[in-house]
C-alpha atoms as a PDB file:
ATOM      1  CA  UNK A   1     -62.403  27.463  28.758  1.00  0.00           C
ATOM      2  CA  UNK A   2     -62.464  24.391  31.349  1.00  0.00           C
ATOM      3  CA  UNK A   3     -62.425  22.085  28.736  1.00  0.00           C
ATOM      4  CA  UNK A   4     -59.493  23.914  26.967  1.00  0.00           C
ATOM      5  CA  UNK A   5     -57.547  23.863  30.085  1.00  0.00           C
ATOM      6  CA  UNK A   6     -58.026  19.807  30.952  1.00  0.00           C
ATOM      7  CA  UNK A   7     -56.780  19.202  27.127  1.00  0.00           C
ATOM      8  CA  UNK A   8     -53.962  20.962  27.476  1.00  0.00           C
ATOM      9  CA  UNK A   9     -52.959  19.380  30.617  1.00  0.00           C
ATOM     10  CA  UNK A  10     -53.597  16.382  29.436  1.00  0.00           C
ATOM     11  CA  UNK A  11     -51.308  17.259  26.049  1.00  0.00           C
ATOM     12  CA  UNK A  12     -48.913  18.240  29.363  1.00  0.00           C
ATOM     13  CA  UNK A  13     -48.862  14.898  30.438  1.00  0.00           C
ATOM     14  CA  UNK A  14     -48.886  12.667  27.762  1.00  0.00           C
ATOM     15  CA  UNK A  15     -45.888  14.287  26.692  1.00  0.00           C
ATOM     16  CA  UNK A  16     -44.186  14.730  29.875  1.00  0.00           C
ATOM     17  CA  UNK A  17     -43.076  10.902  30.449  1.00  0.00           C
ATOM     18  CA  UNK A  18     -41.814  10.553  26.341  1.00  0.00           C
ATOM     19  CA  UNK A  19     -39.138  13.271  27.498  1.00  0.00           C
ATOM     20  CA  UNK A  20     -38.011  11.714  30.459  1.00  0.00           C
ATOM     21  CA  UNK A  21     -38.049   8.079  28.932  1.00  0.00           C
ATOM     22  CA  UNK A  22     -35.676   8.659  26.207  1.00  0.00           C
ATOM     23  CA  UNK A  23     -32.396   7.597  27.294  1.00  0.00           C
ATOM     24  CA  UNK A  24     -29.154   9.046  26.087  1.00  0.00           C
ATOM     25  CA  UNK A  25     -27.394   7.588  23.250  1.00  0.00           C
ATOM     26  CA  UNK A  26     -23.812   7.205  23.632  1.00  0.00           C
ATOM     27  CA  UNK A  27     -21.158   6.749  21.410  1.00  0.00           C
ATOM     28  CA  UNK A  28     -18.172   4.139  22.028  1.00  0.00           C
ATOM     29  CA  UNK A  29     -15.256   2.974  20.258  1.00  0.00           C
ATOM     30  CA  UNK A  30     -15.013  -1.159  21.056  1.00  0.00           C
ATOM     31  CA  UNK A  31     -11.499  -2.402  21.711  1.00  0.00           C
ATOM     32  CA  UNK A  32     -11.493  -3.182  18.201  1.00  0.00           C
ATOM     33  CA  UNK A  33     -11.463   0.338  17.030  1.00  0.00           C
ATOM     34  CA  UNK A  34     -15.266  -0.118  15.706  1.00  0.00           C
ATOM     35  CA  UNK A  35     -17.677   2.429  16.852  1.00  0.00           C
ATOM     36  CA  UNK A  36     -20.792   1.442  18.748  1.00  0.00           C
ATOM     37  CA  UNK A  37     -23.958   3.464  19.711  1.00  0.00           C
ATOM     38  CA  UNK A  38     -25.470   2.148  22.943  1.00  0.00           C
ATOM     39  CA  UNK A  39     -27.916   3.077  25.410  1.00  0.00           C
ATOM     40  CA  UNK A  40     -25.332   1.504  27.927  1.00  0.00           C
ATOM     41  CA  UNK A  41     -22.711   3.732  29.067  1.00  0.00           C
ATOM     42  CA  UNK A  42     -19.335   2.639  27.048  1.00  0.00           C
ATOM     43  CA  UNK A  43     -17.543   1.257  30.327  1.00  0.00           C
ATOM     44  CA  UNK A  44     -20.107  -1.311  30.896  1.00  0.00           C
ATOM     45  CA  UNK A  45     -19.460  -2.616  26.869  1.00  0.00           C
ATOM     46  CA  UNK A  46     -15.327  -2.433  27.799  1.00  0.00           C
ATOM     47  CA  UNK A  47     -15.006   0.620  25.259  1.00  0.00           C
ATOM     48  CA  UNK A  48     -14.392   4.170  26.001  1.00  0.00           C
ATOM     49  CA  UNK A  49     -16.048   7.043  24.971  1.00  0.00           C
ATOM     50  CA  UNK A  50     -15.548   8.534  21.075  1.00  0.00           C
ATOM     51  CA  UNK A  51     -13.890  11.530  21.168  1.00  0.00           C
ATOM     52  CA  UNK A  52     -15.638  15.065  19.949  1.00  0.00           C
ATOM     53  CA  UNK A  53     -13.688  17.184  17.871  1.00  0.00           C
ATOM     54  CA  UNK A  54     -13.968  20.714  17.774  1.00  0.00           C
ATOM     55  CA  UNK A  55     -13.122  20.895  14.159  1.00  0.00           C
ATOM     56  CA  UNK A  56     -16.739  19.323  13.173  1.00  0.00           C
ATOM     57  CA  UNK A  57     -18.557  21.254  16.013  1.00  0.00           C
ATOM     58  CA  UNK A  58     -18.512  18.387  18.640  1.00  0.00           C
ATOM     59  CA  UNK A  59     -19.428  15.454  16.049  1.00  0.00           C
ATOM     60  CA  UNK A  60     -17.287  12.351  17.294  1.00  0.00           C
ATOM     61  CA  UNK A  61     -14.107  11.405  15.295  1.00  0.00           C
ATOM     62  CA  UNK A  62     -14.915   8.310  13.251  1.00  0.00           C
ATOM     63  CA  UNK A  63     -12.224   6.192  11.575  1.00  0.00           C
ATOM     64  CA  UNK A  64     -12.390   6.367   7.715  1.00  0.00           C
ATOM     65  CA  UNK A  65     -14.127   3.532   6.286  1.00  0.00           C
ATOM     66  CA  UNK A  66     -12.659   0.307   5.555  1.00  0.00           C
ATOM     67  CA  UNK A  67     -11.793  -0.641   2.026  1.00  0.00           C
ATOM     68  CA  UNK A  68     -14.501  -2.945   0.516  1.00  0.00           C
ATOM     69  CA  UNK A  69     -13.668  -3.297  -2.819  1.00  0.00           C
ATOM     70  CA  UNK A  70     -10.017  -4.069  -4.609  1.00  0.00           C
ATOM     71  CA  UNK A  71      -8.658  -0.945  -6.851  1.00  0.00           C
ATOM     72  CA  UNK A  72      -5.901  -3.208  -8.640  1.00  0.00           C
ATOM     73  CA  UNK A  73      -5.236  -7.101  -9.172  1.00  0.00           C
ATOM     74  CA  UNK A  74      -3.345  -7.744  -6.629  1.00  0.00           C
ATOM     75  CA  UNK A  75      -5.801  -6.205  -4.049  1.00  0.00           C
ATOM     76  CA  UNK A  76      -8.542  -8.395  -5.893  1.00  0.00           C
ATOM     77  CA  UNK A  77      -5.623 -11.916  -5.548  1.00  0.00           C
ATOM     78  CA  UNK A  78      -5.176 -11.214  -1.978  1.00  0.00           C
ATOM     79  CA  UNK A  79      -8.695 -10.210  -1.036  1.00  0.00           C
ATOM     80  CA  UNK A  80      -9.462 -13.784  -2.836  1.00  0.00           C
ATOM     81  CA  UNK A  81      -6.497 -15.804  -0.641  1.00  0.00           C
ATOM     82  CA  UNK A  82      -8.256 -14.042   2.176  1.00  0.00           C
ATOM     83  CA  UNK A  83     -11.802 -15.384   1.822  1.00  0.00           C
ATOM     84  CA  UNK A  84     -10.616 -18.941   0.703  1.00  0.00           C
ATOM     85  CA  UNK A  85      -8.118 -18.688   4.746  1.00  0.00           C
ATOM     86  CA  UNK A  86     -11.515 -17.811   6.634  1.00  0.00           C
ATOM     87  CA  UNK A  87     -13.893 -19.766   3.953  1.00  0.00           C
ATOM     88  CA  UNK A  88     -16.277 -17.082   3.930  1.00  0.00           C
ATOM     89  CA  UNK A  89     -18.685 -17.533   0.713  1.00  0.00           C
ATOM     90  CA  UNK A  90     -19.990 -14.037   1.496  1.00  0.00           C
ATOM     91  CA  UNK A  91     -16.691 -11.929   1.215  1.00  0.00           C
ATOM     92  CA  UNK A  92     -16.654 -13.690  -2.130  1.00  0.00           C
ATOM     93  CA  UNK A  93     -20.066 -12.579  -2.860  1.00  0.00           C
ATOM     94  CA  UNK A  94     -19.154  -9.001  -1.652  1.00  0.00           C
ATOM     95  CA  UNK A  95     -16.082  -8.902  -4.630  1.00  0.00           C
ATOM     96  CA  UNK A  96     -18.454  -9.747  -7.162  1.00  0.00           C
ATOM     97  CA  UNK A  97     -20.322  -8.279  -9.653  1.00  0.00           C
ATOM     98  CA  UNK A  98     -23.968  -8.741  -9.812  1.00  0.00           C
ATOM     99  CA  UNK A  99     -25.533  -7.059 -12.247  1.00  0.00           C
ATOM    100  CA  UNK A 100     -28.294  -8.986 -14.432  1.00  0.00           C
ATOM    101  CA  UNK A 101     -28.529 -11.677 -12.213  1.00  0.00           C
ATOM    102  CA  UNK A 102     -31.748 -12.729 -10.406  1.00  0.00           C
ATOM    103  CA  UNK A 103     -32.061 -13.207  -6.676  1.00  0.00           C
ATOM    104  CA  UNK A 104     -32.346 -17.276  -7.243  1.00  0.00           C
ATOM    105  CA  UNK A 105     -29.160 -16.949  -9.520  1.00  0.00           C
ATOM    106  CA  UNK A 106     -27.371 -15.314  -6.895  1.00  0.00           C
ATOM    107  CA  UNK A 107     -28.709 -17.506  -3.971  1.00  0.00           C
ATOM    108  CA  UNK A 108     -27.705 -20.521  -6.372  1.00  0.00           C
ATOM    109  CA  UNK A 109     -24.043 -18.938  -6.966  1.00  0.00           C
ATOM    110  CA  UNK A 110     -23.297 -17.966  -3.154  1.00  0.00           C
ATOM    111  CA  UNK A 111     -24.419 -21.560  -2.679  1.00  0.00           C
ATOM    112  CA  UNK A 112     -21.262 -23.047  -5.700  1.00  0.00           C
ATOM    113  CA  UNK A 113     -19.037 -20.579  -3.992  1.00  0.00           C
ATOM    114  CA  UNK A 114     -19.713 -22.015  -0.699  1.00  0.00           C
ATOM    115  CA  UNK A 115     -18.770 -25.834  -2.208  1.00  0.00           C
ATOM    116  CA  UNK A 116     -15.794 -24.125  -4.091  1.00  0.00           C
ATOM    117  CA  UNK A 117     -14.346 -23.201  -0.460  1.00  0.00           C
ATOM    118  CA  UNK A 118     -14.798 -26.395   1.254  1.00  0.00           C
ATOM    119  CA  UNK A 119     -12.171 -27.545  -0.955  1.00  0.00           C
ATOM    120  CA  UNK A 120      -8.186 -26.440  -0.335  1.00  0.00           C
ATOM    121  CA  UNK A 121      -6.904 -24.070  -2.366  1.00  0.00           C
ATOM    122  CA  UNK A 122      -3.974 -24.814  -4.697  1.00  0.00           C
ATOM    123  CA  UNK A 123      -3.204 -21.690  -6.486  1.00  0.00           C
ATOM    124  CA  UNK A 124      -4.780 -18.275  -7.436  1.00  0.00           C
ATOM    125  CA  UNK A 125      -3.554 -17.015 -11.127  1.00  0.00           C
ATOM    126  CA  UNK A 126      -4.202 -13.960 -13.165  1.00  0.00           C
ATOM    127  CA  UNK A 127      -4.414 -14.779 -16.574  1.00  0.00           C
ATOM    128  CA  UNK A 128      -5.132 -12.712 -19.750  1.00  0.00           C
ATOM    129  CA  UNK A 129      -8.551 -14.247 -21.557  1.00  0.00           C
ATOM    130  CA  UNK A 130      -9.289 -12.708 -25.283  1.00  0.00           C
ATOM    131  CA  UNK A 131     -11.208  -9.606 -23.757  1.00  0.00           C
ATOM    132  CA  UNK A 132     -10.217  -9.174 -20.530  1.00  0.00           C
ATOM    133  CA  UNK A 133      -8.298 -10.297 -17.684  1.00  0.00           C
ATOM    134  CA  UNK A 134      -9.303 -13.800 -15.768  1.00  0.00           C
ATOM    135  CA  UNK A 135      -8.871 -14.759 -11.956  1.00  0.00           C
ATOM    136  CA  UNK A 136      -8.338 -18.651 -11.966  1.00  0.00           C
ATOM    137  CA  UNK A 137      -8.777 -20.228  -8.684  1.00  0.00           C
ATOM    138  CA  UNK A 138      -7.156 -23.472  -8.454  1.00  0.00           C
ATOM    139  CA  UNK A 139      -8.822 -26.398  -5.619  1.00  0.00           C
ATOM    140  CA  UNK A 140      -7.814 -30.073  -4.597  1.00  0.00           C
ATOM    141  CA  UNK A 141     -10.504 -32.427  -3.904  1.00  0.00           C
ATOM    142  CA  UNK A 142     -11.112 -32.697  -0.264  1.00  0.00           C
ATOM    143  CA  UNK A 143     -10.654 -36.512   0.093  1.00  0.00           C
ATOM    144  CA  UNK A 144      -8.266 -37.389  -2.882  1.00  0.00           C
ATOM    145  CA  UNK A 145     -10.782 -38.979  -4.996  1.00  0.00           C
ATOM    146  CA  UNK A 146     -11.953 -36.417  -7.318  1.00  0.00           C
ATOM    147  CA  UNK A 147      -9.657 -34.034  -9.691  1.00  0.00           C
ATOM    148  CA  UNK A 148      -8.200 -30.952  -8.870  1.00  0.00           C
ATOM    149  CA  UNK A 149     -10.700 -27.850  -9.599  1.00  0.00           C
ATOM    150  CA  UNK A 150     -10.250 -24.843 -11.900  1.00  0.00           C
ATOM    151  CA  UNK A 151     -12.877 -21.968 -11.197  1.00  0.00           C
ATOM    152  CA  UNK A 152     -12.877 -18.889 -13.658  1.00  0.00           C
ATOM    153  CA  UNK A 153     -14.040 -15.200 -12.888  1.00  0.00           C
ATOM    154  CA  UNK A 154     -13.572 -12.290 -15.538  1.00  0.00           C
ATOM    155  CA  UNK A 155     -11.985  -9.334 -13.751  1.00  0.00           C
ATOM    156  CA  UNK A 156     -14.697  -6.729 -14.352  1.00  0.00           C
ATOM    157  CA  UNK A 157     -13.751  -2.761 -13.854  1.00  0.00           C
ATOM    158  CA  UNK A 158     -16.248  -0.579 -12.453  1.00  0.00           C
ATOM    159  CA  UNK A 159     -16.698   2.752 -10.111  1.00  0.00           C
ATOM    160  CA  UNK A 160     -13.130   2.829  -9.761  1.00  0.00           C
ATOM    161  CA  UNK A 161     -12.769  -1.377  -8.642  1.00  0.00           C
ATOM    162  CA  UNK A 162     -12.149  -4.323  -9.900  1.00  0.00           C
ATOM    163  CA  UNK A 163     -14.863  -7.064  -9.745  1.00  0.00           C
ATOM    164  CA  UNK A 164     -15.176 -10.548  -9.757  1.00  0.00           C
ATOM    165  CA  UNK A 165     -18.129 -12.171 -12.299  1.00  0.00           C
ATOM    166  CA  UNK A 166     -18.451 -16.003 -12.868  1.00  0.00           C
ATOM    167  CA  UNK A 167     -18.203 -17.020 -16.110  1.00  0.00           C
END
């Protein structure tokens, strides 16, 4: 019986500072409108606290998720203008379609997308190709000395979007 009663206040123990070391987690909304789970309280991040809602039993209100994908070709043209104004090679990743590629294929295109973006952009066209429809991105050399660039992608649909593939 002794040595039933030192285990079990040992158990006691052990456990006793895991429940008091656990801080709370709390859940912010930045000044962005983002949320943010901290262990800091949300004043000391400059955000305020995420309101509960009594309609999902005290779950916080979230916003609704941000669009990641283009449902129509003008989404898909602007979402392209977009990328080429912040030259951000992996937006441009993120609106393409990679099935049946390998990971070195993929490393290799993120890498061309990159040098297609370090060039100005000239023009964005939709064109009709013999199966489907075409997004032709038109760049100028950066320094005058080369040709102006054409860059083709085949407008893929899929899951409801419209996707960008390299052809």
């Amino acid at each position: 019986m002794p040595l039933l009663h030192s285990a079990l206040l040992l158990l006691l123990a052990l456990a006793t500072p895991a429940a008091y070391a656990q801080a709370p987690i709390y859940h912010c909304i930045a000044a962005d409108g983002h949320p943010v789970f901290t262990d800091q309280p949300c004043a000391s991040l400059q955000a305020t606290p995420a309101p509960a809602s009594s309609a999902t039993g005290g779950a916080p209100l979230l916003r609704p998720p941000a669009v990641t994908c283009a449902v129509d070709e003008d989404q898909l043209r602007d979402a392209v203008i977009d990328v080429f104004a912040n030259q951000d090679a992996n937006r441009l990743a993120g609106l393409m379609l990679w099935a049946g590629y390998g990971e070195h294929a993929v490393v290799s295109d993120i890498r061309g997308l990159a040098d297609i973006m370090r060039r100005p952009l000239i023009g964005i066209d939709l064109a009709a190709g013999a199966t489907m429809s075409e997004l032709v991105v038109q760049t100028a050399s950066e320094d005058g000395s080369e040709e102006d660039s054409e860059t083709r992608f085949a407008i893929e649909p899929r899951a409801g979007c419209l996707w960008l593939r390299r052809e």
